[in-house]
PDB file of N, CA and C in Angstrom:
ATOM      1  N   UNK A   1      66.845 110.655  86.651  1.00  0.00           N
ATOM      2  CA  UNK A   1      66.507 109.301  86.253  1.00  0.00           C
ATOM      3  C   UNK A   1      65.149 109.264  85.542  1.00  0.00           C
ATOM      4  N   UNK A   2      63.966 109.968  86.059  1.00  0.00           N
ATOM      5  CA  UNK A   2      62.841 110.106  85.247  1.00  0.00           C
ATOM      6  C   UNK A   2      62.753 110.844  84.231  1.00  0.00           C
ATOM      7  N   UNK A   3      63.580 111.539  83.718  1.00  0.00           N
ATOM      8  CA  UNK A   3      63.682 111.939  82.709  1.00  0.00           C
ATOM      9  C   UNK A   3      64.537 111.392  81.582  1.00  0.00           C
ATOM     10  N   UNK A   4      65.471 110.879  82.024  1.00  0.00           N
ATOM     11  CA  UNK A   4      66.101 109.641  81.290  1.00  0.00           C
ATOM     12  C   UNK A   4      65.043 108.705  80.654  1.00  0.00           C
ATOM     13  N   UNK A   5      64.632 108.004  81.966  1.00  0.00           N
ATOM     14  CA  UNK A   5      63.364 106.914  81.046  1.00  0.00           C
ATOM     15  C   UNK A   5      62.284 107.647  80.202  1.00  0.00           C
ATOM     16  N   UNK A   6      61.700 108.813  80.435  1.00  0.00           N
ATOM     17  CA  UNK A   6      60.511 109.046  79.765  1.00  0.00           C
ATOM     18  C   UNK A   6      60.958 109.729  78.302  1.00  0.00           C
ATOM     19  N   UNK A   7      62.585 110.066  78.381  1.00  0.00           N
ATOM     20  CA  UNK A   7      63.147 110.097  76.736  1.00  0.00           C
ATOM     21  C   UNK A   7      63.722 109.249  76.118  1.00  0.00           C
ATOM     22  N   UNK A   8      63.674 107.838  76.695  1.00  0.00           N
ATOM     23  CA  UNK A   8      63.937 106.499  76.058  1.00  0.00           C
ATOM     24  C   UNK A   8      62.643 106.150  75.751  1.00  0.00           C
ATOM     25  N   UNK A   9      61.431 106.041  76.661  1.00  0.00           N
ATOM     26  CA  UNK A   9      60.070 105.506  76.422  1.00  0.00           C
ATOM     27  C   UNK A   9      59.770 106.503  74.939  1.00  0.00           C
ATOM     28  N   UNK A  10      59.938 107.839  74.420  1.00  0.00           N
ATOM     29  CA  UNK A  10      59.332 108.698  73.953  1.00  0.00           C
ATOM     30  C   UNK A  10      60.046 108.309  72.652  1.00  0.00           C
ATOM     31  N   UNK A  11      61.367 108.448  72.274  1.00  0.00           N
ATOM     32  CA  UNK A  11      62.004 107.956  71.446  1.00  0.00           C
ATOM     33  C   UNK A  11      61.715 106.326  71.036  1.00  0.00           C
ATOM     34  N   UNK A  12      61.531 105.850  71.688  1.00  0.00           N
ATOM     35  CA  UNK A  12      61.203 104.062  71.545  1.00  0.00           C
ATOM     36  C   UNK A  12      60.023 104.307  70.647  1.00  0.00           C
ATOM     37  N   UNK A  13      58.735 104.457  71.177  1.00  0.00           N
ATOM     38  CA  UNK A  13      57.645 105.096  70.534  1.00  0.00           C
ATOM     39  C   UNK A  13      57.955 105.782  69.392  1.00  0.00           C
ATOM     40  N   UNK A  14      58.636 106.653  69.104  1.00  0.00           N
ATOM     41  CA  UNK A  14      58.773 107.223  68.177  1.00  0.00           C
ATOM     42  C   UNK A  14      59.306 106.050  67.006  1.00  0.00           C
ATOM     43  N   UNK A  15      60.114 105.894  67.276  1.00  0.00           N
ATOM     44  CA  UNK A  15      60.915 104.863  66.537  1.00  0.00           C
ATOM     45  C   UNK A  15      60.705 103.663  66.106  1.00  0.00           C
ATOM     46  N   UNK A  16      59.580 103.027  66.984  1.00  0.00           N
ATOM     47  CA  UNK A  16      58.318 101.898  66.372  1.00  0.00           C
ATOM     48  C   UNK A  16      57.542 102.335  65.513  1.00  0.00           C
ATOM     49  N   UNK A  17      57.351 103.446  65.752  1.00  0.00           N
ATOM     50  CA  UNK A  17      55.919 103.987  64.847  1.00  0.00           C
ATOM     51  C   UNK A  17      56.700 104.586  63.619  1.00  0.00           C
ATOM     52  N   UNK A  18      57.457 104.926  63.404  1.00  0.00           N
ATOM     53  CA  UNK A  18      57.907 105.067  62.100  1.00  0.00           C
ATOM     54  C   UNK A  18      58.568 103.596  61.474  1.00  0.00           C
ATOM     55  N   UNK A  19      58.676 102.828  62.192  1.00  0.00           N
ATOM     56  CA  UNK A  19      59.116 101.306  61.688  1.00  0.00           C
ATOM     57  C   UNK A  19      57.831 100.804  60.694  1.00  0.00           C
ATOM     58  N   UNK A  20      56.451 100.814  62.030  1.00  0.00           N
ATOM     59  CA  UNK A  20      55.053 100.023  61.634  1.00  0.00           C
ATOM     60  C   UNK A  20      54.815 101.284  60.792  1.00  0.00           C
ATOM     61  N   UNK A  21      55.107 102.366  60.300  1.00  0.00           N
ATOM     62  CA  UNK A  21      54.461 103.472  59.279  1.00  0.00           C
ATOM     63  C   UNK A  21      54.831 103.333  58.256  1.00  0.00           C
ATOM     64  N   UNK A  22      55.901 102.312  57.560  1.00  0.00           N
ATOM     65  CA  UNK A  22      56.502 102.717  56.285  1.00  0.00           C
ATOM     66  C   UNK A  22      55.337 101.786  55.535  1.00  0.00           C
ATOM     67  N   UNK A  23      55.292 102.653  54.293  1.00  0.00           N
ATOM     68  CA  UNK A  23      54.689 102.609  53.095  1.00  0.00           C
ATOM     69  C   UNK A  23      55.488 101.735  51.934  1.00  0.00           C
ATOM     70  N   UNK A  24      54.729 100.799  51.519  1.00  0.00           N
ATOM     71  CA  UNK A  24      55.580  99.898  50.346  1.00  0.00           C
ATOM     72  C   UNK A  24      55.183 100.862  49.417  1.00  0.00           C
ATOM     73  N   UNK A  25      56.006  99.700  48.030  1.00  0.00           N
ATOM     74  CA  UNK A  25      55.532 100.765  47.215  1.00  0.00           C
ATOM     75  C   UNK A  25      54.629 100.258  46.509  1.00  0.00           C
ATOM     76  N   UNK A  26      53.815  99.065  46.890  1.00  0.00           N
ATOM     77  CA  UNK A  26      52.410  98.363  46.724  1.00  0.00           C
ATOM     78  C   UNK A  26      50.990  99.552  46.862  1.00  0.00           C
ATOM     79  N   UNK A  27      51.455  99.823  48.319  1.00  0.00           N
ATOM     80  CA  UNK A  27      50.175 100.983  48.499  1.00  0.00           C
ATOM     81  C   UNK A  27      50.635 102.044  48.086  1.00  0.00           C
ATOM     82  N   UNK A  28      51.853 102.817  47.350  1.00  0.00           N
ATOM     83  CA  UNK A  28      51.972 104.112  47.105  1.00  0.00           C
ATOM     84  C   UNK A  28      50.927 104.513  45.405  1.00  0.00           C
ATOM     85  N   UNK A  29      50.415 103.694  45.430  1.00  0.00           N
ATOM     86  CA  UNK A  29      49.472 104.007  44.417  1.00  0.00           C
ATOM     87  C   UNK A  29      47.599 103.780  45.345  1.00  0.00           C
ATOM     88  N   UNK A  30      47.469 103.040  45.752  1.00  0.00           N
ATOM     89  CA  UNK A  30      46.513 102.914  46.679  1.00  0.00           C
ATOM     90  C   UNK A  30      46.108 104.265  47.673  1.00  0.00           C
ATOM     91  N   UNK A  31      46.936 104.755  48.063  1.00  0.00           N
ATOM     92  CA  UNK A  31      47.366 106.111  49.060  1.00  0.00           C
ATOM     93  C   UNK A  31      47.411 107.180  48.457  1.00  0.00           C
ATOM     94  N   UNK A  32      47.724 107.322  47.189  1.00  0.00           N
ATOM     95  CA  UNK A  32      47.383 108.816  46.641  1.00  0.00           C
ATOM     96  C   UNK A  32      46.206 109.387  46.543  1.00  0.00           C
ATOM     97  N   UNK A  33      46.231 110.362  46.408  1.00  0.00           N
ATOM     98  CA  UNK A  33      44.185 111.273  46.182  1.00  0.00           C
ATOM     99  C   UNK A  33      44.296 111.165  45.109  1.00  0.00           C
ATOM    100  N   UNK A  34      42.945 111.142  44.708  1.00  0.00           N
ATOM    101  CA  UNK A  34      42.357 111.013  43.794  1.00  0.00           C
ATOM    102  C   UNK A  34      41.093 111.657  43.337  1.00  0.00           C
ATOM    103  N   UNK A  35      41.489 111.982  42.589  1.00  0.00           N
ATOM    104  CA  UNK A  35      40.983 113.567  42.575  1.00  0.00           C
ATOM    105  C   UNK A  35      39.719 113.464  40.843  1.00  0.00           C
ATOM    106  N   UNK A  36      38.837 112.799  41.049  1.00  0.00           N
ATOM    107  CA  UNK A  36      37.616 113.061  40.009  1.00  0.00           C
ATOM    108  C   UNK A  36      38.033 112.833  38.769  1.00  0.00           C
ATOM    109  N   UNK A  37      38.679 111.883  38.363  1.00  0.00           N
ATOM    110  CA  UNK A  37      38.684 111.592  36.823  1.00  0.00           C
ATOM    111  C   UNK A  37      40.857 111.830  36.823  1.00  0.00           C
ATOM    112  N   UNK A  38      41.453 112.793  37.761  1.00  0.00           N
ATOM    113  CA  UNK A  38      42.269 113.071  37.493  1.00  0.00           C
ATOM    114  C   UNK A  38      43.563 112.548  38.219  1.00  0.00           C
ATOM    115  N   UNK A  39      44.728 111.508  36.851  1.00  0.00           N
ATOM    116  CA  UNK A  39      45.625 110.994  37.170  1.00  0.00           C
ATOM    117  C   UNK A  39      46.631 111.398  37.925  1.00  0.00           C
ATOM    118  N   UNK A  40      46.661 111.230  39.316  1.00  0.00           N
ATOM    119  CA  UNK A  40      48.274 112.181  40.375  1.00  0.00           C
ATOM    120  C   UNK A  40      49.068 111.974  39.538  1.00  0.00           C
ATOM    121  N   UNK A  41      49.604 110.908  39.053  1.00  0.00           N
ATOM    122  CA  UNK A  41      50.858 110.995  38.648  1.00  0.00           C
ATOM    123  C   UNK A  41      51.432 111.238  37.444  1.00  0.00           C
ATOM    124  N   UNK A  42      50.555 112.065  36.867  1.00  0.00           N
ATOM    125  CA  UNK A  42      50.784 112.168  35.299  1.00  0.00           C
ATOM    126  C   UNK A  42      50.647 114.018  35.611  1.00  0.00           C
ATOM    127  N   UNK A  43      51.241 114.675  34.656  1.00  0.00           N
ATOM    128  CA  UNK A  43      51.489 116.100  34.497  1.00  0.00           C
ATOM    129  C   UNK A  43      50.149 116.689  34.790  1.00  0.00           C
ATOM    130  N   UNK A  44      50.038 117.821  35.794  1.00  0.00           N
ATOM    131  CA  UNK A  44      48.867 118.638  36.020  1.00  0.00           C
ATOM    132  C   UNK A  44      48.714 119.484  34.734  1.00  0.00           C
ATOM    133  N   UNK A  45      49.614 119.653  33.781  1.00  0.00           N
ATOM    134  CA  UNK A  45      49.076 120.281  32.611  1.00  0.00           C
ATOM    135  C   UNK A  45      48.591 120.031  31.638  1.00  0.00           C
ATOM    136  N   UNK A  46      48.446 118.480  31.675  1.00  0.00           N
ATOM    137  CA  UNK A  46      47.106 118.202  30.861  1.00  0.00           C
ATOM    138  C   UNK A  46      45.999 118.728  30.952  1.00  0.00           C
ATOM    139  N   UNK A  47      45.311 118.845  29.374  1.00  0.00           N
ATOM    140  CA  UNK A  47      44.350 119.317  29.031  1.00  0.00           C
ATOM    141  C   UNK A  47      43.071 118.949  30.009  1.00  0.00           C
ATOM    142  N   UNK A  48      42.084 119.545  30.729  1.00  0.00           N
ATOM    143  CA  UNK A  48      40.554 119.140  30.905  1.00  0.00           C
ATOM    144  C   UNK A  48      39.433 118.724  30.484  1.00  0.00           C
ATOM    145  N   UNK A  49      38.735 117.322  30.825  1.00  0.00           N
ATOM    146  CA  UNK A  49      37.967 116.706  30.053  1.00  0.00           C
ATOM    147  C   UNK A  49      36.571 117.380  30.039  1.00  0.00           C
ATOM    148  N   UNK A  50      36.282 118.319  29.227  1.00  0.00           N
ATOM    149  CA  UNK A  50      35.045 119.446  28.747  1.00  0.00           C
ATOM    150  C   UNK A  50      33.838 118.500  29.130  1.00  0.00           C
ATOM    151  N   UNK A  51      33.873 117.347  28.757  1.00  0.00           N
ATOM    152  CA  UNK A  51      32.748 116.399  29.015  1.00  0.00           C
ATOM    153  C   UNK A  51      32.377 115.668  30.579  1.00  0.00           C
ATOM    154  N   UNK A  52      33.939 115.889  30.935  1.00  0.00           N
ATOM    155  CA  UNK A  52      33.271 115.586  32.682  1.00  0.00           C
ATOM    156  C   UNK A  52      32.925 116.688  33.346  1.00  0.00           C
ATOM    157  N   UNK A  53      33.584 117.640  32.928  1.00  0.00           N
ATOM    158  CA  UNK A  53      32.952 119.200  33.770  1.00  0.00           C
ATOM    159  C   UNK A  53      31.710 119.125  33.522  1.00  0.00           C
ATOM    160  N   UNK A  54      31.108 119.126  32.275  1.00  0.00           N
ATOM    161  CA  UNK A  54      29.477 119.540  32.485  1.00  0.00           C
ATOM    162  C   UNK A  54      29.095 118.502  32.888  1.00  0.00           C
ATOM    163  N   UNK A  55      29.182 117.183  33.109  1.00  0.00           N
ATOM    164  CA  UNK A  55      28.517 116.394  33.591  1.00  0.00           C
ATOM    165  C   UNK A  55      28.645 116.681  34.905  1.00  0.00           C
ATOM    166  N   UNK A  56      29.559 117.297  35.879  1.00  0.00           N
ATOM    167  CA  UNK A  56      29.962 117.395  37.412  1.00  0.00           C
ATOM    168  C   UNK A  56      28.953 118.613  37.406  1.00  0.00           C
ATOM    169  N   UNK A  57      28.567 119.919  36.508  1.00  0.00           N
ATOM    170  CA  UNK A  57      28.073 120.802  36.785  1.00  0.00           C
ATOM    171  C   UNK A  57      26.450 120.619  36.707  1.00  0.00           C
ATOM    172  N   UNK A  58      26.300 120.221  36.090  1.00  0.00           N
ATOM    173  CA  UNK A  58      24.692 119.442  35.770  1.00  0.00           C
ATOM    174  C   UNK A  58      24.085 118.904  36.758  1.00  0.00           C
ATOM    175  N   UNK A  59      24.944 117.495  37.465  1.00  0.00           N
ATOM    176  CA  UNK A  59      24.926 117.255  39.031  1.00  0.00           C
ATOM    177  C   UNK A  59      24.987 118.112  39.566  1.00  0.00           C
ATOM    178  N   UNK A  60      25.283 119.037  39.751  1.00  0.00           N
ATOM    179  CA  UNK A  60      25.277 120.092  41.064  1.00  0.00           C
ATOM    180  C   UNK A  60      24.411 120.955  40.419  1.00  0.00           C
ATOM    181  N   UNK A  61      23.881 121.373  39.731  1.00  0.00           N
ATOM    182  CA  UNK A  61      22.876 122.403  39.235  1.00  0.00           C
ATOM    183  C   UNK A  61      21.569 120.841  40.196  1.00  0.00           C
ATOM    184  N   UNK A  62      21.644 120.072  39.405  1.00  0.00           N
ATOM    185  CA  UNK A  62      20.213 119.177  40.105  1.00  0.00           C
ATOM    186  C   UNK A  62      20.463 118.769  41.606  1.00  0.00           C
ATOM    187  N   UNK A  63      21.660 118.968  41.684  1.00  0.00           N
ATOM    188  CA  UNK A  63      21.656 118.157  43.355  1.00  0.00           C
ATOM    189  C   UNK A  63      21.039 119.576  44.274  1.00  0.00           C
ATOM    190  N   UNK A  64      21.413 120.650  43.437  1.00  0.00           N
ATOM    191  CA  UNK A  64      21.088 121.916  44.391  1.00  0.00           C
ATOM    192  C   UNK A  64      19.691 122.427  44.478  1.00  0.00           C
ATOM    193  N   UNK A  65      19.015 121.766  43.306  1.00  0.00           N
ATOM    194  CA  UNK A  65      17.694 122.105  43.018  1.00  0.00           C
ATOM    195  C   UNK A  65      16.631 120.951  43.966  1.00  0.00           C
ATOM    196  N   UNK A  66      17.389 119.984  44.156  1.00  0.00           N
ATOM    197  CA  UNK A  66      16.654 118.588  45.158  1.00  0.00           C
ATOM    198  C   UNK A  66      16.510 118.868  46.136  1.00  0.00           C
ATOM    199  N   UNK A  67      17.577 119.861  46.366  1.00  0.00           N
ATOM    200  CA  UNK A  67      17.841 120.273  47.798  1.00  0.00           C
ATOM    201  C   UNK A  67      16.501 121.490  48.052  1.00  0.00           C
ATOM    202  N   UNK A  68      16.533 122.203  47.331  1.00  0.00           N
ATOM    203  CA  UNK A  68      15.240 123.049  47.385  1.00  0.00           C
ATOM    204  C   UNK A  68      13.959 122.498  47.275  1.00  0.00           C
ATOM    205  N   UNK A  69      13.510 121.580  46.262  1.00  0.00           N
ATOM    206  CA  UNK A  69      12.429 120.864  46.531  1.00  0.00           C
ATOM    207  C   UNK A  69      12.188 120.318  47.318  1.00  0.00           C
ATOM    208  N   UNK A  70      13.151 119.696  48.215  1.00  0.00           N
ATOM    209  CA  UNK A  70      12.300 119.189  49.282  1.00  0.00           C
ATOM    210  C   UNK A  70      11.837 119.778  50.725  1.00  0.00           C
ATOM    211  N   UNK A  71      12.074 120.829  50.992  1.00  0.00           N
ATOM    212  CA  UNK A  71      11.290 121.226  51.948  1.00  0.00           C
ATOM    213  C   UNK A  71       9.950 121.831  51.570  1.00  0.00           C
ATOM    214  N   UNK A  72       9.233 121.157  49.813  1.00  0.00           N
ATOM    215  CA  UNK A  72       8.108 121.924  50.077  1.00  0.00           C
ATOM    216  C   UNK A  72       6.862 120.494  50.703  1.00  0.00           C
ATOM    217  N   UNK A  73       7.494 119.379  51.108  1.00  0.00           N
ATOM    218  CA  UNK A  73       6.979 118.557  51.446  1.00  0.00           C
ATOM    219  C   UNK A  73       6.687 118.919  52.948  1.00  0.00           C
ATOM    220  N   UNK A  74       7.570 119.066  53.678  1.00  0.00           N
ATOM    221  CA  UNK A  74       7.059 119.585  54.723  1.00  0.00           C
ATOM    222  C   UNK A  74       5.849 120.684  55.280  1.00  0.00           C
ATOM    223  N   UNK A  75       6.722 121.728  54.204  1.00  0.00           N
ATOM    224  CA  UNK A  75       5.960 122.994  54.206  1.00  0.00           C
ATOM    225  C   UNK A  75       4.253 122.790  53.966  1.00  0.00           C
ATOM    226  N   UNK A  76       3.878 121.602  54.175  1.00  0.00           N
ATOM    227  CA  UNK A  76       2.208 121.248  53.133  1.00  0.00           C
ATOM    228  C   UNK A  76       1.225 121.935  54.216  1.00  0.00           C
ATOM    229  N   UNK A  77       1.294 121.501  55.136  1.00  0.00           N
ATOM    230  CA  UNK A  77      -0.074 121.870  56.039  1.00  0.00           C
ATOM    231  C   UNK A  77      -0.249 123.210  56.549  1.00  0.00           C
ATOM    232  N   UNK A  78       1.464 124.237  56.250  1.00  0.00           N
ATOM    233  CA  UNK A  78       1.092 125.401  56.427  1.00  0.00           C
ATOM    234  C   UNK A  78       1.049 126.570  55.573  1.00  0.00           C
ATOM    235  N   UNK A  79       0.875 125.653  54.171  1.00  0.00           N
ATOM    236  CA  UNK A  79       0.444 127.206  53.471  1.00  0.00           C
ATOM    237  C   UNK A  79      -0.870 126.543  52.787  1.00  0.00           C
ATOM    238  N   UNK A  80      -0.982 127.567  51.688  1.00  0.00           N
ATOM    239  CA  UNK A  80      -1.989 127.341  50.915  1.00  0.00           C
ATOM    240  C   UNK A  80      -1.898 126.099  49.938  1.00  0.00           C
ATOM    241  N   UNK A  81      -2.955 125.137  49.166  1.00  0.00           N
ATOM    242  CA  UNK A  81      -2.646 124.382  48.636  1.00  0.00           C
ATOM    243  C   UNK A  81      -2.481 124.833  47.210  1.00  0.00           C
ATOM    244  N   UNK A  82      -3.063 125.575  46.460  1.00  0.00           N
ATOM    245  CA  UNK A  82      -2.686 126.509  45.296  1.00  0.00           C
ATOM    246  C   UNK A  82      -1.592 126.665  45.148  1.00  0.00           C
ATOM    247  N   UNK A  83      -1.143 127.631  46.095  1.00  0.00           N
ATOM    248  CA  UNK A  83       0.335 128.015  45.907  1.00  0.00           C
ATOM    249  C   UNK A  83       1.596 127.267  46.094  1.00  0.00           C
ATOM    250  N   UNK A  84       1.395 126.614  46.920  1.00  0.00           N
ATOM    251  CA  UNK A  84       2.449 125.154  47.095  1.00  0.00           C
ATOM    252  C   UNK A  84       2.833 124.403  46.064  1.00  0.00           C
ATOM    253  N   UNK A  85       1.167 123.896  45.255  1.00  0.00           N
ATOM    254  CA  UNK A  85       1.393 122.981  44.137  1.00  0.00           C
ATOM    255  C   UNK A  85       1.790 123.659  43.149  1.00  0.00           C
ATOM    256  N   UNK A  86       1.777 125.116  42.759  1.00  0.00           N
ATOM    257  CA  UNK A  86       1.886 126.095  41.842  1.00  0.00           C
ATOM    258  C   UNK A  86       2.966 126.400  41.910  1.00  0.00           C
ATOM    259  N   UNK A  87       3.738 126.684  43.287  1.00  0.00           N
ATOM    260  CA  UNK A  87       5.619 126.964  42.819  1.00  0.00           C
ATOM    261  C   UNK A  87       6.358 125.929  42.948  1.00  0.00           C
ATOM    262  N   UNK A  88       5.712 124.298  43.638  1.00  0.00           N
ATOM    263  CA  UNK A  88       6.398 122.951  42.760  1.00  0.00           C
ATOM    264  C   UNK A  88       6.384 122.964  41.490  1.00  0.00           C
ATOM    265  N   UNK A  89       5.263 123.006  40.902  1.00  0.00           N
ATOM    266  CA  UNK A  89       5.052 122.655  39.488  1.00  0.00           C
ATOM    267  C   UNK A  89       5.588 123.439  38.545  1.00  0.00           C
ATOM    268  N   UNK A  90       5.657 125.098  39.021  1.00  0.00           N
ATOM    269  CA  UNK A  90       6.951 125.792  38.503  1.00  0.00           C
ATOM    270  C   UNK A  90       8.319 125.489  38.305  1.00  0.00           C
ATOM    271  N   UNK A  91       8.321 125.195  39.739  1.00  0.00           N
ATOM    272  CA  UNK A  91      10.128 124.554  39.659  1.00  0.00           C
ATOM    273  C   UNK A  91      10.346 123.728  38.918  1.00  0.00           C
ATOM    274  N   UNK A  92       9.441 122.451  39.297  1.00  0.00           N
ATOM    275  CA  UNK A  92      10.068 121.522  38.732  1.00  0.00           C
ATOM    276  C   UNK A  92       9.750 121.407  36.959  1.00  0.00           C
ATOM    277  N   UNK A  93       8.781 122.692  36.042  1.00  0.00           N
ATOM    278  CA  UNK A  93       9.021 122.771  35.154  1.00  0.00           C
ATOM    279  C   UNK A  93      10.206 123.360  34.755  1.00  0.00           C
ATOM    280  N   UNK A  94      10.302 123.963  34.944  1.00  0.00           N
ATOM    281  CA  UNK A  94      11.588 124.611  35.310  1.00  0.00           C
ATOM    282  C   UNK A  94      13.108 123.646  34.773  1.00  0.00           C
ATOM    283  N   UNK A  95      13.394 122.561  35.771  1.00  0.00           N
ATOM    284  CA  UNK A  95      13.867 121.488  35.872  1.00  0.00           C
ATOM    285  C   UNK A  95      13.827 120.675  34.580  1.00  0.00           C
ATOM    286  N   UNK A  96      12.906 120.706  34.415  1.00  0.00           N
ATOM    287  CA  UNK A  96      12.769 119.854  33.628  1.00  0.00           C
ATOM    288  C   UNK A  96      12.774 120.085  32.566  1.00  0.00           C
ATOM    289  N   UNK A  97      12.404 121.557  31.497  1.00  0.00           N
ATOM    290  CA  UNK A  97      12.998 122.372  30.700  1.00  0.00           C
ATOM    291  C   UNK A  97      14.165 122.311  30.588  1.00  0.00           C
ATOM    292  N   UNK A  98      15.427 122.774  31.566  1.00  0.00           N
ATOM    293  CA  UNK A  98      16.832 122.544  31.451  1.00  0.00           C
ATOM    294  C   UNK A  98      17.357 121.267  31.886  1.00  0.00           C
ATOM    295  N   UNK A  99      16.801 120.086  31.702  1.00  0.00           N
ATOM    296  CA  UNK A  99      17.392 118.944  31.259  1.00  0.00           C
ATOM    297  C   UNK A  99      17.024 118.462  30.050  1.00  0.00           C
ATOM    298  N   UNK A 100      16.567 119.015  29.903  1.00  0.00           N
ATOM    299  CA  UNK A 100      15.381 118.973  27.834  1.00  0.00           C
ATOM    300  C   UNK A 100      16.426 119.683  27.372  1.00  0.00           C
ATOM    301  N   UNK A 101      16.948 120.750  27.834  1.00  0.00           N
ATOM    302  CA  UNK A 101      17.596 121.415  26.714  1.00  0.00           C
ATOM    303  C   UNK A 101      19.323 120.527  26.840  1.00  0.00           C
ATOM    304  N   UNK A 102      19.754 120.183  27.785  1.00  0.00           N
ATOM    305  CA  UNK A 102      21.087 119.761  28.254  1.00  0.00           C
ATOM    306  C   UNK A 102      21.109 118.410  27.381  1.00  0.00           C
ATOM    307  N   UNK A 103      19.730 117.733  27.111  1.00  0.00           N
ATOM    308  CA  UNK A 103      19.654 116.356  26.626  1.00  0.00           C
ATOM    309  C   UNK A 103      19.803 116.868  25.121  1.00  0.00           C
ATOM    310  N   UNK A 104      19.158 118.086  24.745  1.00  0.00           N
ATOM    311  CA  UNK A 104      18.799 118.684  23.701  1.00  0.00           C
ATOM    312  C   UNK A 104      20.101 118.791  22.842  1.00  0.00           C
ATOM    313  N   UNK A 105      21.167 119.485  23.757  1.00  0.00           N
ATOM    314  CA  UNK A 105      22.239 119.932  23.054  1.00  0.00           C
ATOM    315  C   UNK A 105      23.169 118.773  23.605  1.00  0.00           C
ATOM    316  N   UNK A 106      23.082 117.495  23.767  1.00  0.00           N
ATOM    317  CA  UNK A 106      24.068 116.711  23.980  1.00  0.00           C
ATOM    318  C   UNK A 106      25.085 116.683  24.908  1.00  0.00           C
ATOM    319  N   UNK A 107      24.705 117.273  26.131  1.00  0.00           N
ATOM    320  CA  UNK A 107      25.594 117.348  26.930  1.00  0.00           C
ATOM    321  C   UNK A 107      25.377 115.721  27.937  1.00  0.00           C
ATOM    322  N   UNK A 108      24.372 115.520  27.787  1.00  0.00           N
ATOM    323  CA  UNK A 108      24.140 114.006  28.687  1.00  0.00           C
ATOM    324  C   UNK A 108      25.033 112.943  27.978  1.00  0.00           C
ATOM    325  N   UNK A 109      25.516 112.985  26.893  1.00  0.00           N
ATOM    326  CA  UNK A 109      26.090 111.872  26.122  1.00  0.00           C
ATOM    327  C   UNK A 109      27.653 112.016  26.537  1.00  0.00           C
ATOM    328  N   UNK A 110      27.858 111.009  27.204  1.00  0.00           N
ATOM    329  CA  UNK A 110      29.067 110.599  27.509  1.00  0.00           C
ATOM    330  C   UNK A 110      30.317 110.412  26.287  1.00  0.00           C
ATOM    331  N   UNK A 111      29.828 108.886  25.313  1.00  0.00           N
ATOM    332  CA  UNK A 111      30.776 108.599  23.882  1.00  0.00           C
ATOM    333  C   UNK A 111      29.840 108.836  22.676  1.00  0.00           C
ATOM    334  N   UNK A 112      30.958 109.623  22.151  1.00  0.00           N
ATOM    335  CA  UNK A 112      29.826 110.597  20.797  1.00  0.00           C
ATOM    336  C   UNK A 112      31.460 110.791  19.793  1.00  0.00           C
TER     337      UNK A 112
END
């Protein structure tokens, strides 16, 4: 008998929850991934937009470099002050050179 009910209770459950789970086809566009510029439902063999890659790579060249600059804020009271301000001011020439050149050669321009 208890096993009777607890595979009616289990099935019941089951069987609500796939009732309250169905998907219209309102949200079957809402519910897909979405994936950085790129349409699910259109052919994965379309061509790649050359202009969002370097813009995604550019971000991550600077997001990775932010990430390094900032622990020299911390780092202040235990090194030297010379050298601290001397391999910021490196870096971030550095930085700032290769966004001179990225601006340089037009990669920041979105419509051209």
């Amino acid at each position: 008998m208890i096993v009777l009910v607890t595979l009616t209770t289990a099935l019941l459950i089951m069987i609500l929850s796939s009732v309250l789970s169905k998907k219209t086809i309102i949200d079957r566009e809402k519910m897909s991934p979405f994936e950085c510029g790129f349409d699910p439902k259109a052919s994965a063999r379309l061509p790649f937009s050359l202009r969002f890659f370097l813009i995604a790579v550019i971000f991550l060249i600077f997001d990775v470099e932010i990430t390094l600059l900032l622990p020299l804020a911390s780092v202040t009271p235990y090194t030297n002050i010379f050298s601290w301000s001397s391999s910021g001011l490196y870096f971030l020439v550095i930085l700032l050179l290769g966004l001179y050149y990225e601006w340089n050669k037009g990669a920041l321009e979105w419509s051209s």
